[in-house]
Protein backbone atom coordinates (compact mmCIF):
# COMPACT_ATOMS: atom_id res chain seq x y z
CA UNK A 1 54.29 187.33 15.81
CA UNK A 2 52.83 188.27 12.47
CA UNK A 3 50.70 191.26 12.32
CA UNK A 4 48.67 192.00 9.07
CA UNK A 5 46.16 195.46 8.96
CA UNK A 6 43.51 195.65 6.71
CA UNK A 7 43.53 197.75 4.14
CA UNK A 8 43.52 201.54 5.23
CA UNK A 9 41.59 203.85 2.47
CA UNK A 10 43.15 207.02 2.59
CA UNK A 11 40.36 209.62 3.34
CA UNK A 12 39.32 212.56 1.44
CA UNK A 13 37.73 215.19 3.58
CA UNK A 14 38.38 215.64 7.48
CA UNK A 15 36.02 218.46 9.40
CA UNK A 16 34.45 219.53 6.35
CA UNK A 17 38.08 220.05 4.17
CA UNK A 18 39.91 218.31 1.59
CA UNK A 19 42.42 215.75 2.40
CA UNK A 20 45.51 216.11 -0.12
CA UNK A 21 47.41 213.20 1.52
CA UNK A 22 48.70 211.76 4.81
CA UNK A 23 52.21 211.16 5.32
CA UNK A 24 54.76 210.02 8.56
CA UNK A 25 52.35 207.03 9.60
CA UNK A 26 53.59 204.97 12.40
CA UNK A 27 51.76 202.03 14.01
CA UNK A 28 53.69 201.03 17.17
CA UNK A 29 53.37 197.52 18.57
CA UNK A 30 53.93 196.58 21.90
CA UNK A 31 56.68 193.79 22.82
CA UNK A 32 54.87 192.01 25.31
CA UNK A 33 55.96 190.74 29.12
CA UNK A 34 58.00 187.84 29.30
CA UNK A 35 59.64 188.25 25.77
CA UNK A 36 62.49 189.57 24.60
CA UNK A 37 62.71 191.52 20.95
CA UNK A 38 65.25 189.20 18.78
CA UNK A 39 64.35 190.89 15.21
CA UNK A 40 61.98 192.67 12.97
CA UNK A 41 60.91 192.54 9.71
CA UNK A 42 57.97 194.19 7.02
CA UNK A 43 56.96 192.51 4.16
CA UNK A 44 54.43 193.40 1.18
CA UNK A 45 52.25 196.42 0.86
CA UNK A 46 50.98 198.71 -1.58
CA UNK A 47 49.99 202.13 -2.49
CA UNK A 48 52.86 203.70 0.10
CA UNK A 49 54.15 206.47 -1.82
CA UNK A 50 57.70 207.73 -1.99
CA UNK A 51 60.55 206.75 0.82
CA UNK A 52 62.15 203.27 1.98
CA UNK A 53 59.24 201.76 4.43
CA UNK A 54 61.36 200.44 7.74
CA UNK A 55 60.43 198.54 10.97
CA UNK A 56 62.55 199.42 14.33
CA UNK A 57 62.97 198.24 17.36
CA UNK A 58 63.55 200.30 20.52
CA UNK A 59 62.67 199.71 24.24
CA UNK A 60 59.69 197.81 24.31
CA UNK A 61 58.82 199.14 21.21
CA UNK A 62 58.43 197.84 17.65
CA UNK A 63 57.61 200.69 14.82
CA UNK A 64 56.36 200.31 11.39
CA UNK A 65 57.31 203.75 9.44
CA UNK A 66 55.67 204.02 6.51
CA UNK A 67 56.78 207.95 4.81
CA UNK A 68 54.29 208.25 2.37
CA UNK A 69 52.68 210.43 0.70
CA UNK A 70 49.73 208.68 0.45
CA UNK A 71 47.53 210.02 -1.58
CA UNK A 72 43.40 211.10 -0.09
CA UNK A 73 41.16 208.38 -1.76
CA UNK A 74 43.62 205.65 -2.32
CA UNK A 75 44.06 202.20 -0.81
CA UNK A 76 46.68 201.31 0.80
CA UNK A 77 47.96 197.89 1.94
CA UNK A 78 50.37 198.27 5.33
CA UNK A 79 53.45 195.24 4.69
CA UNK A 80 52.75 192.45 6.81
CA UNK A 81 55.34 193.23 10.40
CA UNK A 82 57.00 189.60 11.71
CA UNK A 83 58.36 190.01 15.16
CA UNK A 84 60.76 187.35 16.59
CA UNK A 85 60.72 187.02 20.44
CA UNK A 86 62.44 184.88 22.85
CA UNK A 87 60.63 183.42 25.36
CA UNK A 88 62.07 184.75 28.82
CA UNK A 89 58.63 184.45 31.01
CA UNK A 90 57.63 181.14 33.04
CA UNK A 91 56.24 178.22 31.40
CA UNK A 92 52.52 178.94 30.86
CA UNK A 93 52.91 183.10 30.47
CA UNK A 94 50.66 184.81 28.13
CA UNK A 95 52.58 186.40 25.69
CA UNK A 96 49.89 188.75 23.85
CA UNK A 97 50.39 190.41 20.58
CA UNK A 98 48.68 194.35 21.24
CA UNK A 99 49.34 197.68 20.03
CA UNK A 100 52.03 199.60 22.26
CA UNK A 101 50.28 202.86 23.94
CA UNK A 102 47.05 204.21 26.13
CA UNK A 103 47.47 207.72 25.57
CA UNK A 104 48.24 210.80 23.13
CA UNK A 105 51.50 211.48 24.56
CA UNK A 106 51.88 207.65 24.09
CA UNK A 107 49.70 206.85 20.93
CA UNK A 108 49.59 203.34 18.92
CA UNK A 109 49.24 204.97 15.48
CA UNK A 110 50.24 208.93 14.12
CA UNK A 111 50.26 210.02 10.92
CA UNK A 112 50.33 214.06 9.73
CA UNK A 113 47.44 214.72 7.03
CA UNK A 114 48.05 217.53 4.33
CA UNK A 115 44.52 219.49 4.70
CA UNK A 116 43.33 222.26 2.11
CA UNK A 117 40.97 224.81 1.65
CA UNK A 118 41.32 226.01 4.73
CA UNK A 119 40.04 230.02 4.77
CA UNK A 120 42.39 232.22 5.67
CA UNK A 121 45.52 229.56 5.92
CA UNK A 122 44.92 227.98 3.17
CA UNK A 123 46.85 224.71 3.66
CA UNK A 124 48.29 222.68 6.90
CA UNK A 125 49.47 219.39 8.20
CA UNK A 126 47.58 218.10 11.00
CA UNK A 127 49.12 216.00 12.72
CA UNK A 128 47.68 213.25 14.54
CA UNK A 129 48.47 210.49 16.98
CA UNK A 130 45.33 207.63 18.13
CA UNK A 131 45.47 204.53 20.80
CA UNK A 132 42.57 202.52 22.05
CA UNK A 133 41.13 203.12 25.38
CA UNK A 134 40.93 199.50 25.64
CA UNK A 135 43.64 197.56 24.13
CA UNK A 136 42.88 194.65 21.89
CA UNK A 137 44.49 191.28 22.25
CA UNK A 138 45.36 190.66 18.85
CA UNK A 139 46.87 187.10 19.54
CA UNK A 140 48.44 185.20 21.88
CA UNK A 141 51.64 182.29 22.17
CA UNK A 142 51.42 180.59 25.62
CA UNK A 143 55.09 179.54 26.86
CA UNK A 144 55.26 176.02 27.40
């Protein structure tokens, strides 16, 4: 599986306050039924800030850690994540390329956002983890 995001522009203001930066994004893809993980790889990107960007593997998890910062009104271009499965499901399985989670507790992407001009704190991360109700097929390799 390849797995390219658009570009993500960095926002500026969240709930009426400034947006320094976000940093600790992770987008979490699922490895799908009848496939095994073999390896894991992130190529490309832009715009990441500081720290080594890395792509792990654990369970039935594969996660893209980006560090950051990265900085409020910039673009920034996620690398491009290439999965490498083995077939293990019957001939004619569905093997479909989605993000892993359905819940906070079990979220698809977090990231922490550095907020400011906050009265009476001042500054604070936020931190913040999203999934999709309904879970998009990205793609999908039929076993033959």
């Amino acid at each position: 599986m390849k797995l390219t995001a658009d570009p993500v522009v960095v926002p500026t203001t969240g709930g009426g306050y400034a947006i320094s930066y976000l940093k600790s994004l992770t987008v979490k893809f699922a490895i799908p039924a009848g496939a095994t993980f073999v390896s894991a790889s992130q190529s490309g990107g832009s715009n990441l800030g500081n720290g080594a960007v890395t792509v792990t593997a654990s369970g039935s998890i594969v996660t893209l850690s980006v560090p950051g910062n990265l900085a409020g009104g910039t673009t920034a271009i996620l690398p491009e994540v290439t999965i490498n499965l083995q077939a293990t499901g019957a001939s004619g399985t569905a093997l479909n390329a989605q993000l892993f989670g359905s819940s906070y507790s079990s979220f698809s992407i977090g990231f922490t956002a550095r907020v400011t001009g906050i009265p009476l704190f001042g500054s604070t991360d936020a931190v913040t983890k999203c999934y999709a109700p309904v879970n998009p097929i990205l793609g999908t390799t039929v076993i033959s």
